[in-house]
Protein backbone atom coordinates (compact mmCIF):
# COMPACT_ATOMS: atom_id res chain seq x y z
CA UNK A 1 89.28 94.83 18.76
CA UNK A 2 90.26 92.43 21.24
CA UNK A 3 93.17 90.12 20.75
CA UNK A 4 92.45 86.14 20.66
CA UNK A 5 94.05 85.35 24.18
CA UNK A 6 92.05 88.01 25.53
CA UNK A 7 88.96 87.59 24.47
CA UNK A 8 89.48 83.67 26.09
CA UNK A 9 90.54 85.42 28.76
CA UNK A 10 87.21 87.90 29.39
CA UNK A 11 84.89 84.51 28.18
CA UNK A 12 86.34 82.52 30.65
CA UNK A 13 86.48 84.88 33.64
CA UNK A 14 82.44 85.71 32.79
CA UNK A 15 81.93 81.98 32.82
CA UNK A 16 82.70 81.93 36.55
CA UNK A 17 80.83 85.02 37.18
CA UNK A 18 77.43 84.65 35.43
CA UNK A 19 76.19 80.87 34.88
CA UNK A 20 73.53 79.79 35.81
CA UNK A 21 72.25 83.81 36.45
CA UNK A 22 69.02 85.53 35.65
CA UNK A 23 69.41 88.37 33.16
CA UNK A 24 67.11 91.15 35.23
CA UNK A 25 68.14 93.91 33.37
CA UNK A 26 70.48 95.05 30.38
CA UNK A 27 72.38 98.26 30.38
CA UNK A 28 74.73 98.71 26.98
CA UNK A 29 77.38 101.36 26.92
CA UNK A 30 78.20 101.29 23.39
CA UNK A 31 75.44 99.96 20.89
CA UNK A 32 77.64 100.15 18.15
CA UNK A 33 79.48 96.75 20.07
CA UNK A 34 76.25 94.95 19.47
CA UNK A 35 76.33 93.42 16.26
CA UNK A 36 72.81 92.21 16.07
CA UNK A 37 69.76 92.45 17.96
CA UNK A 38 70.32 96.01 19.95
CA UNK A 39 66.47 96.52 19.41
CA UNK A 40 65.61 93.30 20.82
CA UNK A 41 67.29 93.52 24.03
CA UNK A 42 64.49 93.72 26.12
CA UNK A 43 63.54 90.01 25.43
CA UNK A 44 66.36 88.84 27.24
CA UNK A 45 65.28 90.19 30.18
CA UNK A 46 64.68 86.56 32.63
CA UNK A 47 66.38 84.74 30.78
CA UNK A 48 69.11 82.44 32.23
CA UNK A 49 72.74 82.15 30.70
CA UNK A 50 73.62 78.98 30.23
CA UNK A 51 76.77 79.51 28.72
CA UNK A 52 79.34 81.76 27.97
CA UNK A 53 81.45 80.92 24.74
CA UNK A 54 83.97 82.42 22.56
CA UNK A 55 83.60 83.00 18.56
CA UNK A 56 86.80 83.98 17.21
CA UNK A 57 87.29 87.23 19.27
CA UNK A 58 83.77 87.72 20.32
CA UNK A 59 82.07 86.76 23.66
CA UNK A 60 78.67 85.43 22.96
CA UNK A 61 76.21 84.64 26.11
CA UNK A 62 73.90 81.48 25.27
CA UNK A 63 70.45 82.09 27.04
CA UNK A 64 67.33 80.00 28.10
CA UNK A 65 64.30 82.00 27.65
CA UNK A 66 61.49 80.77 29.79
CA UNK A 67 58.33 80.37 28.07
């Protein structure tokens, strides 16, 4: 597990990266990183990231789903 100043770090380095972006596809290394939804990943797929925020010392991507 991550320290705090490090995950801030990785959250705010992705923020500059991905913004605004189009999810077009997901590939996860490591499902057992994914605490919820690993079956569900394929509805993601087009949506936009709007944000990029940290929760304690986990990175969570907030998406617009079109439609």
């Amino acid at each position: 597990m991550p320290e705090l100043p490090e995950a801030e770090c990785v959250a705010s380095c992705l923020r500059e990266r991905v913004l605004s972006s189009t999810i077009l596809s997901i590939w996860v290394g490591r499902v057992d990183i994914i605490r919820h939804g690993s079956r569900s990943l394929h509805h993601y797929i087009g949506a936009k990231i709007v944000a990029v925020e940290r929760k304690g010392k986990c990175v969570v991507f907030v998406v617009d789903h079109p439609g």
